[in-house]
N, C-alpha and C. Protein backbone atom coordinates (compact mmCIF):
# COMPACT_ATOMS: atom_id res chain seq x y z
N UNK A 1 33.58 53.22 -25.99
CA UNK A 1 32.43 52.45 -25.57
C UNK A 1 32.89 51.03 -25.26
N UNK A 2 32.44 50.63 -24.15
CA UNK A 2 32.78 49.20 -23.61
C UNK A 2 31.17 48.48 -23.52
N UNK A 3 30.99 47.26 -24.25
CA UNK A 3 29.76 46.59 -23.36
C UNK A 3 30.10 46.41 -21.92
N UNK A 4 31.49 45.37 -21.63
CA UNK A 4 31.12 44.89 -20.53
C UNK A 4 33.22 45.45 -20.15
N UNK A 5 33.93 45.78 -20.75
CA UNK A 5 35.17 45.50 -20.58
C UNK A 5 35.72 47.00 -21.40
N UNK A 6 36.01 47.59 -20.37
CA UNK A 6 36.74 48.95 -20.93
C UNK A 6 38.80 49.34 -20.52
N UNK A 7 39.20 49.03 -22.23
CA UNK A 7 40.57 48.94 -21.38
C UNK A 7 41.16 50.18 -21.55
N UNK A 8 40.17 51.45 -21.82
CA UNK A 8 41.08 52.59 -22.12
C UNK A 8 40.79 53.31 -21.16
N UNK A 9 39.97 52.94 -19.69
CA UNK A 9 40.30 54.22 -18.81
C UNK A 9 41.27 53.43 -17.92
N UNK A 10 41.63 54.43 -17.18
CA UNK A 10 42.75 54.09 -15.98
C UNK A 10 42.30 53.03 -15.01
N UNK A 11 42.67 51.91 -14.56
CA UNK A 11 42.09 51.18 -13.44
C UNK A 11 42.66 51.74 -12.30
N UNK A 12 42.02 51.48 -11.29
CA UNK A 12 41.94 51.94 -10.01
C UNK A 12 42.77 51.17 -9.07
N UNK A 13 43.96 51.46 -7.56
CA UNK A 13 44.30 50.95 -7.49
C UNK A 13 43.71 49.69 -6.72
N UNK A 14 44.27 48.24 -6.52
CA UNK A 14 43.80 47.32 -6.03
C UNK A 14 43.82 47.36 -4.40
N UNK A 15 43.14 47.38 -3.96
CA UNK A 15 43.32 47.06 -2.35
C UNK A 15 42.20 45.66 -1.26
N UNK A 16 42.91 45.32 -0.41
CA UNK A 16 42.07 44.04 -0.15
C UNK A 16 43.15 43.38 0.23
N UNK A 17 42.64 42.17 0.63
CA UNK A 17 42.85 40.55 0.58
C UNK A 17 43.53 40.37 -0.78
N UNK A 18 45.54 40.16 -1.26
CA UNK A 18 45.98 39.58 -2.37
C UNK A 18 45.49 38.64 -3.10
N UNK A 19 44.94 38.85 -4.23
CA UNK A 19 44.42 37.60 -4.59
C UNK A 19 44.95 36.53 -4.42
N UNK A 20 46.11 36.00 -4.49
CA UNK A 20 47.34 34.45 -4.16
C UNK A 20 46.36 34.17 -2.74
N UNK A 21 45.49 35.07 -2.14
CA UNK A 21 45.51 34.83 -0.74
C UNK A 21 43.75 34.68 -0.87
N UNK A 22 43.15 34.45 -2.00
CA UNK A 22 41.77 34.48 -2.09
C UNK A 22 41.21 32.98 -1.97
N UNK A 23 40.27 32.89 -1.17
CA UNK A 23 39.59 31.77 -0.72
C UNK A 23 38.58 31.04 -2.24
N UNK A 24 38.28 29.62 -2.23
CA UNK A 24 38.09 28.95 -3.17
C UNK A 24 36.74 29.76 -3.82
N UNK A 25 35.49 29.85 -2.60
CA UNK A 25 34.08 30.74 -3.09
C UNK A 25 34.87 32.17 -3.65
N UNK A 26 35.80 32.70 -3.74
CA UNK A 26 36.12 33.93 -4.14
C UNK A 26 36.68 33.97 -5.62
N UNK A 27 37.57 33.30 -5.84
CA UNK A 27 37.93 32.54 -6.79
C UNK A 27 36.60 32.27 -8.20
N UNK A 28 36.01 31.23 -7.77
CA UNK A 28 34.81 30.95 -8.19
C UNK A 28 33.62 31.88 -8.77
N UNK A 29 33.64 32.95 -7.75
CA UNK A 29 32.87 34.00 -8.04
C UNK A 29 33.70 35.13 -9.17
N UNK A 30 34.68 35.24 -8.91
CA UNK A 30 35.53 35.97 -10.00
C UNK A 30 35.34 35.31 -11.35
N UNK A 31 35.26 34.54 -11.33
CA UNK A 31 35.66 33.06 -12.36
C UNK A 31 33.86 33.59 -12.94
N UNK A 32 33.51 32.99 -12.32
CA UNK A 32 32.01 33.03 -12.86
C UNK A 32 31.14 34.26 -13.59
N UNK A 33 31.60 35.28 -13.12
CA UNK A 33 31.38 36.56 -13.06
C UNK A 33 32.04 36.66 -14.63
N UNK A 34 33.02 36.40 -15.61
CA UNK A 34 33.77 36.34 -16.86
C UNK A 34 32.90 35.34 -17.35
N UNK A 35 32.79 34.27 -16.71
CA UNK A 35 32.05 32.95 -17.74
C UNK A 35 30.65 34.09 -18.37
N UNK A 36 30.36 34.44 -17.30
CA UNK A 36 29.24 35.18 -17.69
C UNK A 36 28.62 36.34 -18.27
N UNK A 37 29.73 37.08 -18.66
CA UNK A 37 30.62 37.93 -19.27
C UNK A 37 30.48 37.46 -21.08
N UNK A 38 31.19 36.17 -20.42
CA UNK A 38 31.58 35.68 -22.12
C UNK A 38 30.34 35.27 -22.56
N UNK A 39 29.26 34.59 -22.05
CA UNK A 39 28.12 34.50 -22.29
C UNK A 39 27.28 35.55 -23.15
N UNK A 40 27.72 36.82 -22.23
CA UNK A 40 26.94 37.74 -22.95
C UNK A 40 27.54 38.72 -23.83
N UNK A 41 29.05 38.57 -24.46
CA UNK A 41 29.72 39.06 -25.66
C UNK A 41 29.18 37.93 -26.52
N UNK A 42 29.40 37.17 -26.31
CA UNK A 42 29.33 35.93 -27.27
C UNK A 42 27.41 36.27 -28.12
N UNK A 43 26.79 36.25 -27.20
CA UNK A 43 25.26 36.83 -27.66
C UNK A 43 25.29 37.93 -29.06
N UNK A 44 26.08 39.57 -28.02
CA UNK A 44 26.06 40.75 -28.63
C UNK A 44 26.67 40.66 -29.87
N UNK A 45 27.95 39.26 -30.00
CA UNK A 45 29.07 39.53 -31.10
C UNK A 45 27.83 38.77 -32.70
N UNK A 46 26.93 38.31 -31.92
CA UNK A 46 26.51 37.59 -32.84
C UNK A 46 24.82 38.51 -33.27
N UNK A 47 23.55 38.99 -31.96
CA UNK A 47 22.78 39.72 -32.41
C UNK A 47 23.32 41.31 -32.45
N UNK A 48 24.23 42.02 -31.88
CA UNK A 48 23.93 43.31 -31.87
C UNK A 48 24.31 43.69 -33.30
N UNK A 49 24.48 45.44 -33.14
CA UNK A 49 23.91 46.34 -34.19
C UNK A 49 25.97 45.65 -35.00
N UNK A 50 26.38 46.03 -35.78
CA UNK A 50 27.99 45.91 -36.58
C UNK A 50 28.62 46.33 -35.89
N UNK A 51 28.28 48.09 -35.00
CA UNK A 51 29.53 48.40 -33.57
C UNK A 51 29.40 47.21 -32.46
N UNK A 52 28.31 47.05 -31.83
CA UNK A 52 28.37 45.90 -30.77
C UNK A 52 28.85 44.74 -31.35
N UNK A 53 29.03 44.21 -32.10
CA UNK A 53 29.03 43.06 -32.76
C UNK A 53 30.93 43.21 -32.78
N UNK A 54 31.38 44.27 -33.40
CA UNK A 54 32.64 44.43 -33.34
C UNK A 54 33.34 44.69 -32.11
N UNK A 55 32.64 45.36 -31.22
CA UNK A 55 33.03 45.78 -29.63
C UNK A 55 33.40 44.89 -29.18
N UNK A 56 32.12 43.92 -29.43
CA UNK A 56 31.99 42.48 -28.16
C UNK A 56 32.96 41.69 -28.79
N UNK A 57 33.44 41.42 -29.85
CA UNK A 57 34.25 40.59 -30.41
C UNK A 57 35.71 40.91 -29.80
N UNK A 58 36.03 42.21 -29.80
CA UNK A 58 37.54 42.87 -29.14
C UNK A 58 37.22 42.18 -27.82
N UNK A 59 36.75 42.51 -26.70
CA UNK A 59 36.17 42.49 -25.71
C UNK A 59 36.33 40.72 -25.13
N UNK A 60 35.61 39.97 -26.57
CA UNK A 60 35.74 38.51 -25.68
C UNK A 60 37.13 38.13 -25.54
N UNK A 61 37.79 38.57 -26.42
CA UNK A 61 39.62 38.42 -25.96
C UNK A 61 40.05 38.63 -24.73
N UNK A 62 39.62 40.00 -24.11
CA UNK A 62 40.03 40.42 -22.74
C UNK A 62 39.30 39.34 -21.64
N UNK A 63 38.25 39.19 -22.30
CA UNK A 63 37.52 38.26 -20.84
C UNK A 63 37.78 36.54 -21.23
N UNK A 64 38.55 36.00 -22.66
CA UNK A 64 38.89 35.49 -22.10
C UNK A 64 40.50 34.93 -21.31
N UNK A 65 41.11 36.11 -21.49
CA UNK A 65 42.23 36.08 -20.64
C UNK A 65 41.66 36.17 -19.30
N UNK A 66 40.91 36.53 -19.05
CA UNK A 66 40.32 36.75 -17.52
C UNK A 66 39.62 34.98 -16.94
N UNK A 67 39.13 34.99 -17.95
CA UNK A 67 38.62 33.55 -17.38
C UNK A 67 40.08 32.56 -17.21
N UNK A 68 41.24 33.13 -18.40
CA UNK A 68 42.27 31.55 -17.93
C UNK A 68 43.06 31.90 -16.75
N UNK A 69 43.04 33.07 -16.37
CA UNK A 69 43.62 33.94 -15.18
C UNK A 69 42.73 33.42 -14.42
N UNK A 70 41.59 33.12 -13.87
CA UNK A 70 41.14 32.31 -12.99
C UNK A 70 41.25 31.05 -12.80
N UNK A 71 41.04 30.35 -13.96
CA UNK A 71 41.71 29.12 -13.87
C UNK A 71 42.88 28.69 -13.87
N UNK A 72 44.26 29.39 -13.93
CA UNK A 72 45.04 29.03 -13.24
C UNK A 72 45.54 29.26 -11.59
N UNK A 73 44.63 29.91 -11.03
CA UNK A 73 44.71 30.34 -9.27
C UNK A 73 44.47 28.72 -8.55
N UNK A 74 45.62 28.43 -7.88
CA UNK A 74 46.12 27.38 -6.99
C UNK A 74 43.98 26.80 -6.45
N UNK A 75 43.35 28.39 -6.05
CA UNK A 75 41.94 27.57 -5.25
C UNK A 75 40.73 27.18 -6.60
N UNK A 76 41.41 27.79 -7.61
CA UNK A 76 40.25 27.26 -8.62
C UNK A 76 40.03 25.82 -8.89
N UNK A 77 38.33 25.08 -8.58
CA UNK A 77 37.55 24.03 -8.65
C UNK A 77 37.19 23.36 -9.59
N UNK A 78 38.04 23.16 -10.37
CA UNK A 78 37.42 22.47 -12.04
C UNK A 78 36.20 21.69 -11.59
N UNK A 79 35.44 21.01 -10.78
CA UNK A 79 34.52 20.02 -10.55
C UNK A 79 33.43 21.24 -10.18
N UNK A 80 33.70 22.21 -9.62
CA UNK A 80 32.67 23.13 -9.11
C UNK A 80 32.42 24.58 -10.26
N UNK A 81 33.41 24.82 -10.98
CA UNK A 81 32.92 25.67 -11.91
C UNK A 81 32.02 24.59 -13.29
N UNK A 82 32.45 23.40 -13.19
CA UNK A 82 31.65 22.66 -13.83
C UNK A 82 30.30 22.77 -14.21
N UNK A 83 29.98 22.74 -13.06
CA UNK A 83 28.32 23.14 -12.23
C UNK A 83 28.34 24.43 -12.70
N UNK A 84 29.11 25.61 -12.68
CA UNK A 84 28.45 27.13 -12.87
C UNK A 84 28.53 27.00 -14.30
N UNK A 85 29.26 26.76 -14.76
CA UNK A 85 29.03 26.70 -16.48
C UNK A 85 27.99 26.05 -17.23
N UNK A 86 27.79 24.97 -16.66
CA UNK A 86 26.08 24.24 -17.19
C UNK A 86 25.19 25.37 -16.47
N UNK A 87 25.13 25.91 -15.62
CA UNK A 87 24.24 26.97 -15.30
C UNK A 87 23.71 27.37 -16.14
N UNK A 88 25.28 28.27 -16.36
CA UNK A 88 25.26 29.71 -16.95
C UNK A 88 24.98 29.26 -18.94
N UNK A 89 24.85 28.14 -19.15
CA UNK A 89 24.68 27.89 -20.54
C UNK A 89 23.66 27.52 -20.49
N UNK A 90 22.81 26.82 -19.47
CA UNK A 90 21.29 26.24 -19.62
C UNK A 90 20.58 28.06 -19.70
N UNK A 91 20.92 28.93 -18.60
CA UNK A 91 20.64 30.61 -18.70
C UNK A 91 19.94 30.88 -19.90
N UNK A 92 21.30 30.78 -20.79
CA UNK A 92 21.48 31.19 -22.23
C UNK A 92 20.99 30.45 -23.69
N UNK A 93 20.64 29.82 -22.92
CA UNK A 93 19.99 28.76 -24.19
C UNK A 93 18.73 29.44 -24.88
């Protein structure tokens, strides 16, 4: 069982546009997409049932390697994820 992050099935392979080669809104949206993520482990680790609570806790580890994996990509916006993170925390309040 995964809430949001399942690392025991097989991933699929990648195809597309390399990420090294992903534009700043793409970036951003990846990025944001984990902030928001962590938003909502961070919730489950704290109301759900003792399994969710333990799930989401494994889980915020993976996402947040995912979030510093976005923030280190050459197009990531520290001034503009700024803005999505007060968003995404006013959201959650």
């Amino acid at each position: 069982m995964g809430l949001v992050y399942n690392e025991s099935e097989a991933r699929g392979a990648f195809s597309g546009k390399p990420i090294s080669q992903w534009s700043q809104t793409a970036v951003l949206n990846a990025w944001a997409r984990h902030v928001e993520n962590h938003a909502f482990l961070r919730f489950m680790s704290k109301k759900g049932t003792f399994e969710e609570r333990m799930q989401a806790n494994k889980e915020l580890q993976i996402c947040e390697r995912k979030i510093e994996f976005w923030e280190r990509h050459s197009e990531f916006d520290k001034r503009q994820a700024e803005l999505i993170l007060s968003k995404v925390k006013k959201n959650w309040k």
